[in-house]
PDB file of N, CA and C in Angstrom:
ATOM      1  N   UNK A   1     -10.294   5.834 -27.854  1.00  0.00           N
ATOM      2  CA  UNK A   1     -10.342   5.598 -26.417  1.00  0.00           C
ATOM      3  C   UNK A   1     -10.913   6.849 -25.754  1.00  0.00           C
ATOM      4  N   UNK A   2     -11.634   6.898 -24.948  1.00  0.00           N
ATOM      5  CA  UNK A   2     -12.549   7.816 -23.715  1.00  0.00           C
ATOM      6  C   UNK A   2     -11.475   8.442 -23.106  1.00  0.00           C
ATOM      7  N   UNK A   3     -12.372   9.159 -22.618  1.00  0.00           N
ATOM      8  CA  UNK A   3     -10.970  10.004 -21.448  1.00  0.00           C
ATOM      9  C   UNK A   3     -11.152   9.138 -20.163  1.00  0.00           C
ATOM     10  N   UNK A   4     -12.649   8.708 -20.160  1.00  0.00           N
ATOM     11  CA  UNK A   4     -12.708   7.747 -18.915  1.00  0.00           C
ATOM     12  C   UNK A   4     -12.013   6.410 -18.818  1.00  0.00           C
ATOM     13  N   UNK A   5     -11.721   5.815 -20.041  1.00  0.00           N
ATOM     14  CA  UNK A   5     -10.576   4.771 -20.382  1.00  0.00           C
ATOM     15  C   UNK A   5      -9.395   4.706 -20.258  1.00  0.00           C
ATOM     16  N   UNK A   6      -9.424   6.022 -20.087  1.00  0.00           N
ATOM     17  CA  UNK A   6      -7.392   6.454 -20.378  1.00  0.00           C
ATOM     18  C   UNK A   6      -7.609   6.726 -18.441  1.00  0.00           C
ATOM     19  N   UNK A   7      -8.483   7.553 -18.057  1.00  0.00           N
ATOM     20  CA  UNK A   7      -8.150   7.629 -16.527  1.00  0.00           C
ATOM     21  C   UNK A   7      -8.141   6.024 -15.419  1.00  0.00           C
ATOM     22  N   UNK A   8      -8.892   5.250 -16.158  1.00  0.00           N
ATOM     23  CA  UNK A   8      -9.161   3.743 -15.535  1.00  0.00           C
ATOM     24  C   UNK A   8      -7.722   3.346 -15.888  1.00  0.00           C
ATOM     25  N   UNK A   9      -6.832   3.274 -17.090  1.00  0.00           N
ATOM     26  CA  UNK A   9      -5.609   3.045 -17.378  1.00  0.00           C
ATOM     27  C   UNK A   9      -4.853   3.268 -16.360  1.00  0.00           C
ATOM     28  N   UNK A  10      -4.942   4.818 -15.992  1.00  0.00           N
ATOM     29  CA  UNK A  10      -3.809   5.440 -15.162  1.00  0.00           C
ATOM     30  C   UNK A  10      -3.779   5.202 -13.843  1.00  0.00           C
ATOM     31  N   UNK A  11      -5.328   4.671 -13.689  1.00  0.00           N
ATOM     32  CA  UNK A  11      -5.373   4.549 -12.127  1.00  0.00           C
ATOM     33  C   UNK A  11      -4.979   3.241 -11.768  1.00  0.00           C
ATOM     34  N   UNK A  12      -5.235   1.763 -12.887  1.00  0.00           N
ATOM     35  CA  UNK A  12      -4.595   1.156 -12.367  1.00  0.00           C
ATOM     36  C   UNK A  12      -2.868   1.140 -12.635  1.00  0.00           C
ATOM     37  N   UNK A  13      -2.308   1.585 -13.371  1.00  0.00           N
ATOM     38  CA  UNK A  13      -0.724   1.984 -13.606  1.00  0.00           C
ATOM     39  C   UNK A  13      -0.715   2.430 -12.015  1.00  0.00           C
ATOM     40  N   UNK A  14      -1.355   3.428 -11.678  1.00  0.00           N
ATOM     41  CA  UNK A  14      -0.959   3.839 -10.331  1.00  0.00           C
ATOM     42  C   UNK A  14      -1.127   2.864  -9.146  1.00  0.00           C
ATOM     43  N   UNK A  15      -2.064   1.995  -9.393  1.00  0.00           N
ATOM     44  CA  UNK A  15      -2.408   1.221  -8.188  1.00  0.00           C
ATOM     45  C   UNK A  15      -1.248  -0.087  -7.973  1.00  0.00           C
ATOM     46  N   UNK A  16      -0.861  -0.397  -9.734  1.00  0.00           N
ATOM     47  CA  UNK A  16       0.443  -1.492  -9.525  1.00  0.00           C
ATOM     48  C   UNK A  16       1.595  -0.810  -9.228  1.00  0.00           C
ATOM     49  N   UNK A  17       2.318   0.210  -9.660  1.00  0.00           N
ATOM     50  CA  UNK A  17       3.530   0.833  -9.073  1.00  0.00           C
ATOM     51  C   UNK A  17       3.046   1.145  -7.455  1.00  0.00           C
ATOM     52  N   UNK A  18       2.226   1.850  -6.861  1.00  0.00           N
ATOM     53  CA  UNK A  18       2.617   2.572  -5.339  1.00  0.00           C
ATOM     54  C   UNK A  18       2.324   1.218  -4.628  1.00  0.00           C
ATOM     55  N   UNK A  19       1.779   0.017  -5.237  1.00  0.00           N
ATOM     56  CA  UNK A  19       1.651  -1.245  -4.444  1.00  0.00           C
ATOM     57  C   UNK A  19       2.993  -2.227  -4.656  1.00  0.00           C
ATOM     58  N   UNK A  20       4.044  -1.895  -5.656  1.00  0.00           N
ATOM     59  CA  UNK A  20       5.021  -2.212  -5.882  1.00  0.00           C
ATOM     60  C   UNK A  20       6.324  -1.199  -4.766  1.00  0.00           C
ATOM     61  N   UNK A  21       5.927  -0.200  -5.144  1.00  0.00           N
ATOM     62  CA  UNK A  21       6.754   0.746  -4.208  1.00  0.00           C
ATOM     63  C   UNK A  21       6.947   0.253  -2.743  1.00  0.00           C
ATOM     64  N   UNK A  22       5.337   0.390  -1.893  1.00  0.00           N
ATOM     65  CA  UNK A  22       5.042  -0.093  -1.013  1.00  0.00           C
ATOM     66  C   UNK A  22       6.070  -1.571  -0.236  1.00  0.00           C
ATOM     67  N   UNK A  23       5.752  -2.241  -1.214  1.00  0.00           N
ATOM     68  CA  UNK A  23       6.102  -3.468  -0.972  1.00  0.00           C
ATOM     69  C   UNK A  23       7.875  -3.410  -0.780  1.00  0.00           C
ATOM     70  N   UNK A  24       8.363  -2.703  -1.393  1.00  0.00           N
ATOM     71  CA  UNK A  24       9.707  -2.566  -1.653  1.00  0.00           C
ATOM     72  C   UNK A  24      10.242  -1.491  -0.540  1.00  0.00           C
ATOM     73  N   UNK A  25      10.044  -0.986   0.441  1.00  0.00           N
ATOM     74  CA  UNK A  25       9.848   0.207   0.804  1.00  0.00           C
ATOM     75  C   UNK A  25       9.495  -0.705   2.160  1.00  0.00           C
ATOM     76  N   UNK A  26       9.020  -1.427   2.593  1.00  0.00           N
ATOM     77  CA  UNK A  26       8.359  -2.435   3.759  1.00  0.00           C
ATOM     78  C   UNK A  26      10.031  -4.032   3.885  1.00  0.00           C
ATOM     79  N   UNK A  27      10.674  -3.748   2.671  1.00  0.00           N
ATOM     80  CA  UNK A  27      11.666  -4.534   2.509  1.00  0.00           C
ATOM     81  C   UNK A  27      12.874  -3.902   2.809  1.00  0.00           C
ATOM     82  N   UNK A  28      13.284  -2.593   2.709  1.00  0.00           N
ATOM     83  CA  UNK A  28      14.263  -2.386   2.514  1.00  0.00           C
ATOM     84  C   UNK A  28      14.119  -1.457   4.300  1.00  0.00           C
ATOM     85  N   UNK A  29      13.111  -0.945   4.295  1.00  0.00           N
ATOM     86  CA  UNK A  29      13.086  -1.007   5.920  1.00  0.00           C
ATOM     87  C   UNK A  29      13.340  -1.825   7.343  1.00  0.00           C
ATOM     88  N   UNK A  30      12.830  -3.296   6.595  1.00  0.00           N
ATOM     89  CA  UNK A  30      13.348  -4.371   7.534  1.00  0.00           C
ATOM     90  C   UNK A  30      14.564  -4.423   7.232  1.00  0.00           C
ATOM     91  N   UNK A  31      15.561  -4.472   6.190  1.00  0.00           N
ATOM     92  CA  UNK A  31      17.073  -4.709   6.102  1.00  0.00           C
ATOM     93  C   UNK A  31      17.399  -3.201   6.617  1.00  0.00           C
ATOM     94  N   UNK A  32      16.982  -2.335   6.935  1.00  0.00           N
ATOM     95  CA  UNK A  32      17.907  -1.427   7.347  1.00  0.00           C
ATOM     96  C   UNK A  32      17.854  -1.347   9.186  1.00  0.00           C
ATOM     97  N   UNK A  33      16.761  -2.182   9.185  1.00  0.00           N
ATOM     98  CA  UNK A  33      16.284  -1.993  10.923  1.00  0.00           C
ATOM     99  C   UNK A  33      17.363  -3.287  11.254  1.00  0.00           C
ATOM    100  N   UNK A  34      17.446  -4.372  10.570  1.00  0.00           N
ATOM    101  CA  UNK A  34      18.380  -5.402  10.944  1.00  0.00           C
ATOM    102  C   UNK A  34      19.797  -4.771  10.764  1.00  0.00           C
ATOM    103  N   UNK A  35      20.301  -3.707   9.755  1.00  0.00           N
ATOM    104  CA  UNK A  35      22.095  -3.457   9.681  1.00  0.00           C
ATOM    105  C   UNK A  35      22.046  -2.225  10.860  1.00  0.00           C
ATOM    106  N   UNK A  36      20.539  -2.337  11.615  1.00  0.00           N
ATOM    107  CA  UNK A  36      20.784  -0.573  12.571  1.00  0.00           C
ATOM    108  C   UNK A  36      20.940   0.712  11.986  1.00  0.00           C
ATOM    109  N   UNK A  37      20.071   0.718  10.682  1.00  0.00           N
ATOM    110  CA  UNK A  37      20.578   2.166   9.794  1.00  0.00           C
ATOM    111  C   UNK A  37      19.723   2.908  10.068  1.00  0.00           C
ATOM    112  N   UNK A  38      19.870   4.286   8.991  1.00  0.00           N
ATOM    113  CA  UNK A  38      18.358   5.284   9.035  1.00  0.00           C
ATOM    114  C   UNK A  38      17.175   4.324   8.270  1.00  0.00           C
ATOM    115  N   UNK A  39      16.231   4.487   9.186  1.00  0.00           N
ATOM    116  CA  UNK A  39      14.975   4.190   8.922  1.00  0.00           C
ATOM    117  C   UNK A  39      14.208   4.765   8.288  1.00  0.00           C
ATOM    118  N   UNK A  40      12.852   4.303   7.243  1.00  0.00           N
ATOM    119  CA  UNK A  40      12.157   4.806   6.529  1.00  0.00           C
ATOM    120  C   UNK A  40      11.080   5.552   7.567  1.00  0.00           C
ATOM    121  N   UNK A  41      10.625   6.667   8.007  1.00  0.00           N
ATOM    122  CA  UNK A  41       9.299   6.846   8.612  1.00  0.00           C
ATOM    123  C   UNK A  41       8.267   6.133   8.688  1.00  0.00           C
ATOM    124  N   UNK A  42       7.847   5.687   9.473  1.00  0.00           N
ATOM    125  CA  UNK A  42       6.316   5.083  10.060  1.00  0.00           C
ATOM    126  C   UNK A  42       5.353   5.867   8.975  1.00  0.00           C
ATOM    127  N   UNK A  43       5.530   7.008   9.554  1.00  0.00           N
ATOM    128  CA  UNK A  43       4.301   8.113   8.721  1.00  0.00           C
ATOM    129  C   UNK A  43       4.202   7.239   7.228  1.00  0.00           C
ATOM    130  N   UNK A  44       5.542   7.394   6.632  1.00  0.00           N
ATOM    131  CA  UNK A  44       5.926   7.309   5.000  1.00  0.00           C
ATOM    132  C   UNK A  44       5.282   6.085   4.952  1.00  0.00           C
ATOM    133  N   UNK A  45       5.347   4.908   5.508  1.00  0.00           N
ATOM    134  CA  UNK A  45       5.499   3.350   5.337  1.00  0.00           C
ATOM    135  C   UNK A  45       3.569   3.494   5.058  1.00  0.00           C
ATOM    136  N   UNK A  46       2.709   4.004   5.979  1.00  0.00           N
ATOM    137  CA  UNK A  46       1.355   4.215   6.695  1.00  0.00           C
ATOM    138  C   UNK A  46       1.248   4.819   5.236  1.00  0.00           C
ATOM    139  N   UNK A  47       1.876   6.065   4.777  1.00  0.00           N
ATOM    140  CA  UNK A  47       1.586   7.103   4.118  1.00  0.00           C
ATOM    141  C   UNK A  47       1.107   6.475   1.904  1.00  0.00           C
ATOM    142  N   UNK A  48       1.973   5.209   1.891  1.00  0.00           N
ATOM    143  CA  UNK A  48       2.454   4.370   0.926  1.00  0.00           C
ATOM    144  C   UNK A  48       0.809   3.806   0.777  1.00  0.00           C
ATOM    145  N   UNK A  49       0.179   3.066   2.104  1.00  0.00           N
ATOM    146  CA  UNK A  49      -0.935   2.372   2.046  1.00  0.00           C
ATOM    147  C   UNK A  49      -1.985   3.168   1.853  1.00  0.00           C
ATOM    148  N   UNK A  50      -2.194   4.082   2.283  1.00  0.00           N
ATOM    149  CA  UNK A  50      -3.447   5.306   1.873  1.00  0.00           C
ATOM    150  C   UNK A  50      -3.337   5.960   0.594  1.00  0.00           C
ATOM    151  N   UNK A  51      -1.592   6.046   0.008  1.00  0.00           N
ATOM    152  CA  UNK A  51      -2.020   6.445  -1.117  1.00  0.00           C
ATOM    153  C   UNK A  51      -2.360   5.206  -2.092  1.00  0.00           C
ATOM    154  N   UNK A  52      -2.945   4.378  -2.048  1.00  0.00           N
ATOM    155  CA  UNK A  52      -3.077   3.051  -2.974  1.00  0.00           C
ATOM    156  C   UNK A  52      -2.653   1.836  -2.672  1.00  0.00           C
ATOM    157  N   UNK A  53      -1.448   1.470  -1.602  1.00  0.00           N
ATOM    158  CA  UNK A  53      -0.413   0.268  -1.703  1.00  0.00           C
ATOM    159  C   UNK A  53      -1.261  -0.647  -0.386  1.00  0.00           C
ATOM    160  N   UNK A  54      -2.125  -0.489  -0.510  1.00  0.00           N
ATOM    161  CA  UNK A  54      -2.004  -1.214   1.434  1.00  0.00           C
ATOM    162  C   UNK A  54      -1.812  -2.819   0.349  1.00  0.00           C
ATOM    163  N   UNK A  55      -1.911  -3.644  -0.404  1.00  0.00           N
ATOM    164  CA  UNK A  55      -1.515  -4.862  -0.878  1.00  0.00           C
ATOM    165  C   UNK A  55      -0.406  -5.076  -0.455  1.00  0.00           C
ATOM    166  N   UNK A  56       0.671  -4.213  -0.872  1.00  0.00           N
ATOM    167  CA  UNK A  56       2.023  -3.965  -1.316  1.00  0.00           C
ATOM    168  C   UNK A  56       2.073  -3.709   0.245  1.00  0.00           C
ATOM    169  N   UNK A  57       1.856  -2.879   1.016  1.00  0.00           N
ATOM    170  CA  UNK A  57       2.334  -2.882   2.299  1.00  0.00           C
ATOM    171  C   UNK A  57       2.035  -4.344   3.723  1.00  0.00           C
ATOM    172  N   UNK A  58       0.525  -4.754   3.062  1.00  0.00           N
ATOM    173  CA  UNK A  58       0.286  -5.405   3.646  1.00  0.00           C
ATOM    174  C   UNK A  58       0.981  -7.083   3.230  1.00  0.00           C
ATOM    175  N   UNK A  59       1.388  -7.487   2.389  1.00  0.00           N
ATOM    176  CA  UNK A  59       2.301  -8.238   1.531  1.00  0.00           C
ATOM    177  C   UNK A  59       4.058  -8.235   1.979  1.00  0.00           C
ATOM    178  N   UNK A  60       4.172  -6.813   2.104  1.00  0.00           N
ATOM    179  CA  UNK A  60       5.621  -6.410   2.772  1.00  0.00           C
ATOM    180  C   UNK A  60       5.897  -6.660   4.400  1.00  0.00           C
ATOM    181  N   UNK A  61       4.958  -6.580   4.881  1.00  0.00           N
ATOM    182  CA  UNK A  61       4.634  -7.125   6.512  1.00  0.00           C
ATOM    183  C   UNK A  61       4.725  -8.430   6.699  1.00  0.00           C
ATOM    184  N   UNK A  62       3.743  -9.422   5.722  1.00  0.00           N
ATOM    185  CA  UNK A  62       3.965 -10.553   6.215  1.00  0.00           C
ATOM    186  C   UNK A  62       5.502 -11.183   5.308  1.00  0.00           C
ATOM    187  N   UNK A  63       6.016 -10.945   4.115  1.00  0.00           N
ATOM    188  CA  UNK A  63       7.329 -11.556   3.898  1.00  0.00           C
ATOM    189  C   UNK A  63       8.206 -11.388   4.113  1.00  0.00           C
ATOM    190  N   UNK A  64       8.268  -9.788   5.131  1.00  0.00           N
ATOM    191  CA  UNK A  64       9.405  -9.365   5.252  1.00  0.00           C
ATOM    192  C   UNK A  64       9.009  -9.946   7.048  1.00  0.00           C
ATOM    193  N   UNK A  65       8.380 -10.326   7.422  1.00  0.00           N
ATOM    194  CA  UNK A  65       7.802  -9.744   8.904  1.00  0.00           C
ATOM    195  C   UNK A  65       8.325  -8.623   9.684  1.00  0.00           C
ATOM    196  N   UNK A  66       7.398  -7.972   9.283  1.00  0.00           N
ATOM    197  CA  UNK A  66       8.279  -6.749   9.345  1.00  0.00           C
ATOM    198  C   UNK A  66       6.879  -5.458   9.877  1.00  0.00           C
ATOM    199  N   UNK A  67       6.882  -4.857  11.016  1.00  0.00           N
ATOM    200  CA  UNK A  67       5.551  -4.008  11.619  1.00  0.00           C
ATOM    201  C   UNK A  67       4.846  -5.234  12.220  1.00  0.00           C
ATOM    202  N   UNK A  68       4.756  -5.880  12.477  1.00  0.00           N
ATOM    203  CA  UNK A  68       3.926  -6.766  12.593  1.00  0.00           C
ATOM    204  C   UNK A  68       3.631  -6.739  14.343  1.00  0.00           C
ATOM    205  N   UNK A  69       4.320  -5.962  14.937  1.00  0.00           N
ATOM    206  CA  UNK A  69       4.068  -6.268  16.677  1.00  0.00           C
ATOM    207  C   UNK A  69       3.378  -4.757  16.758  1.00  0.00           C
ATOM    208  N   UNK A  70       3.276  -3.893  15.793  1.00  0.00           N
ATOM    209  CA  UNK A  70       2.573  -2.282  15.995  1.00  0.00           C
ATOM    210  C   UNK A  70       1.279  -2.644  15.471  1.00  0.00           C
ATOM    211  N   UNK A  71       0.324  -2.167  16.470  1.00  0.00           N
ATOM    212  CA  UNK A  71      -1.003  -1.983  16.134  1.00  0.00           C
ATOM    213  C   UNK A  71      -1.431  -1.566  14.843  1.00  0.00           C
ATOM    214  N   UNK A  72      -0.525  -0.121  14.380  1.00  0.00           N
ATOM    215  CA  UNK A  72      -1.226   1.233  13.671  1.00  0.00           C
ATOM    216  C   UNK A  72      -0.768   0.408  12.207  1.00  0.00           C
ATOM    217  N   UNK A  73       0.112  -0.674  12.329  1.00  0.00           N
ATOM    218  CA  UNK A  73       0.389  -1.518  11.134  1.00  0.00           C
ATOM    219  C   UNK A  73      -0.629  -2.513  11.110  1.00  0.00           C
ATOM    220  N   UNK A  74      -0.649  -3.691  12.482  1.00  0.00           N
ATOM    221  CA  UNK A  74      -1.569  -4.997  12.372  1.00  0.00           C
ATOM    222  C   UNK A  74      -2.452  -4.705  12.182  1.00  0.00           C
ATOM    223  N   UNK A  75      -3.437  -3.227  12.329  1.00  0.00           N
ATOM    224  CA  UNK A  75      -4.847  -2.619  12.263  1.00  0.00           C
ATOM    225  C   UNK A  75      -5.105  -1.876  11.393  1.00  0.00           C
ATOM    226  N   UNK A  76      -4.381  -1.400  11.063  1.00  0.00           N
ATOM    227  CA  UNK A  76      -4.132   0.053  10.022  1.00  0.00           C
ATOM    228  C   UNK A  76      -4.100  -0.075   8.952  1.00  0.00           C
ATOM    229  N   UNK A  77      -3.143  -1.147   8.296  1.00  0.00           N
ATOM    230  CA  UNK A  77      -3.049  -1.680   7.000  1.00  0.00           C
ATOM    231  C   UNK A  77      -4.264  -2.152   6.397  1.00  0.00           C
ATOM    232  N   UNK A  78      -4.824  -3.458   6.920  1.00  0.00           N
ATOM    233  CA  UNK A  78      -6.131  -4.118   7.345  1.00  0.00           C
ATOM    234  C   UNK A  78      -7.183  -3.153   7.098  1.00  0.00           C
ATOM    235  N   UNK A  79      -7.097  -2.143   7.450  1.00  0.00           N
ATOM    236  CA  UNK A  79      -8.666  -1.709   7.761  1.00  0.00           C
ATOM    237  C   UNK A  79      -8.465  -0.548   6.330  1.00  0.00           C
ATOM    238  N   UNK A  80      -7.125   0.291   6.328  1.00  0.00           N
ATOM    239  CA  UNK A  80      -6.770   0.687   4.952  1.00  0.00           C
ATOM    240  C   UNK A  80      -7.391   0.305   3.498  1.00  0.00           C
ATOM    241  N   UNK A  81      -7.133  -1.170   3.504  1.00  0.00           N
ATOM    242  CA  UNK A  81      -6.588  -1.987   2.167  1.00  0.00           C
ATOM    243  C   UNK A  81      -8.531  -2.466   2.361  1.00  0.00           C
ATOM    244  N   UNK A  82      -9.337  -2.452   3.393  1.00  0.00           N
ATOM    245  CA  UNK A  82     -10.880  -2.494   3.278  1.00  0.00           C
ATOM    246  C   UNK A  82     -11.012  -1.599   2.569  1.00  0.00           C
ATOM    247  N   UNK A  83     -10.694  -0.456   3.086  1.00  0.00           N
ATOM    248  CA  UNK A  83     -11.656   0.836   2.721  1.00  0.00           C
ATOM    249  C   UNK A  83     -11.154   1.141   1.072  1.00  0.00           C
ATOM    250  N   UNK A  84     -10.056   0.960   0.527  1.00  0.00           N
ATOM    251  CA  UNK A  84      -9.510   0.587  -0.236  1.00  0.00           C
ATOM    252  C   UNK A  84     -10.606   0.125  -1.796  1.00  0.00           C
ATOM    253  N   UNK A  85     -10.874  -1.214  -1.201  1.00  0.00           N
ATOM    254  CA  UNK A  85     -11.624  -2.629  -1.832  1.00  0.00           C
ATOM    255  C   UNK A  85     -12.829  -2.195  -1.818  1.00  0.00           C
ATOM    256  N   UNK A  86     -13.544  -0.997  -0.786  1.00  0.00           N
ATOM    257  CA  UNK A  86     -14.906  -0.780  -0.939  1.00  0.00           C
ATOM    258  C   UNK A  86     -14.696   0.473  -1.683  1.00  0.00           C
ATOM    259  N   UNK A  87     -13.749   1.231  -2.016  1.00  0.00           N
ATOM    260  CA  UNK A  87     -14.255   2.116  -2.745  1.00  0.00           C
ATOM    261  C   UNK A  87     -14.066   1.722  -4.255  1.00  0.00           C
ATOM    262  N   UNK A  88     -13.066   0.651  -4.415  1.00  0.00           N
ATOM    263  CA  UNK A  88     -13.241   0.398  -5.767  1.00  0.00           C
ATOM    264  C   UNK A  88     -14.788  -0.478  -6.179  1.00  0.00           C
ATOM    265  N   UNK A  89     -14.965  -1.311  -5.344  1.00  0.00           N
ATOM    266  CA  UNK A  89     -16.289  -1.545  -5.569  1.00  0.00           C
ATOM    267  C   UNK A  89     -17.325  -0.952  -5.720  1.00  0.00           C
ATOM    268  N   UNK A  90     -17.395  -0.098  -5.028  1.00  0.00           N
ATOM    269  CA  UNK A  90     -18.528   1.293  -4.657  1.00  0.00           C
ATOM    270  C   UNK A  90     -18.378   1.647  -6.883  1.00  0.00           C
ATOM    271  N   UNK A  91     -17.092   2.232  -7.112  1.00  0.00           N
ATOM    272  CA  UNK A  91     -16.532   2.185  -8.155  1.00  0.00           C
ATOM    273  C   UNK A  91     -17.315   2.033  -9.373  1.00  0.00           C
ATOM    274  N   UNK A  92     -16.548   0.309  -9.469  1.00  0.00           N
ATOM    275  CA  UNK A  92     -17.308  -0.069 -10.304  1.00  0.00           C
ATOM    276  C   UNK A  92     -18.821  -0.285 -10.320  1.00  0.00           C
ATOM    277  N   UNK A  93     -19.716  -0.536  -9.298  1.00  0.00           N
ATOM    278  CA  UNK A  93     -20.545  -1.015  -9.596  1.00  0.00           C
ATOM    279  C   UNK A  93     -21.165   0.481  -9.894  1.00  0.00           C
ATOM    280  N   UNK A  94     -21.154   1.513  -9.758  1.00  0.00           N
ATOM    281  CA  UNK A  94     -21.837   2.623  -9.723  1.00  0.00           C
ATOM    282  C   UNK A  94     -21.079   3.481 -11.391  1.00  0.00           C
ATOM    283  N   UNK A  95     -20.233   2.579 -11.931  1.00  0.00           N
ATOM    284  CA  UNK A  95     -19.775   2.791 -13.290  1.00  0.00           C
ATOM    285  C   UNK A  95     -19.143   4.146 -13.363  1.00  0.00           C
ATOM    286  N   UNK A  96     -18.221   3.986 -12.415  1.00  0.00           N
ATOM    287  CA  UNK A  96     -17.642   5.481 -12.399  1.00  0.00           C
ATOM    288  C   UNK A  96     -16.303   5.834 -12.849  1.00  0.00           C
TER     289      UNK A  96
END
């Protein structure tokens, strides 16, 4: 195996956990905003989708409904989880 094989490995390992995280993390925020507890940060939730998760965040919004009346979520995620999809494309097609 390549070293470039083993890094394509890791990146998607990374892309299913922080989109798993994400998602879980967008869930447990809505149950804590419904019992009135400490809340996860905005920043953190935002912070989840840029590093890899906007699926997982954007997935966690609509089942949890949950961000869904904040812009920097209805827009942010969205435009994230693009830029996202074009760089893996950019990606592959440029065999990188």
């Amino acid at each position: 195996m390549t070293f470039g094989q083993i890094l394509i490995i890791i990146a998607i390992i990374w892309l299913i956990l922080i989109n798993l995280i994400a998602f879980a993390a967008y869930g447990m925020d809505k149950r804590k905003a419904v019992k009135g507890q400490w809340r996860i940060p905005e920043a953190t939730l935002i912070g989840l989708a840029l590093a890899g998760g906007p699926v997982g965040a954007y997935a966690g919004m609509k089942v949890f409904h949950h961000k869904t009346k904040h812009a920097k979520f209805t827009i942010g995620v969205p435009v994230i989880m693009a830029a996202w999809i074009a760089a893996v494309i950019f990606l592959l097609i440029h065999n990188v």
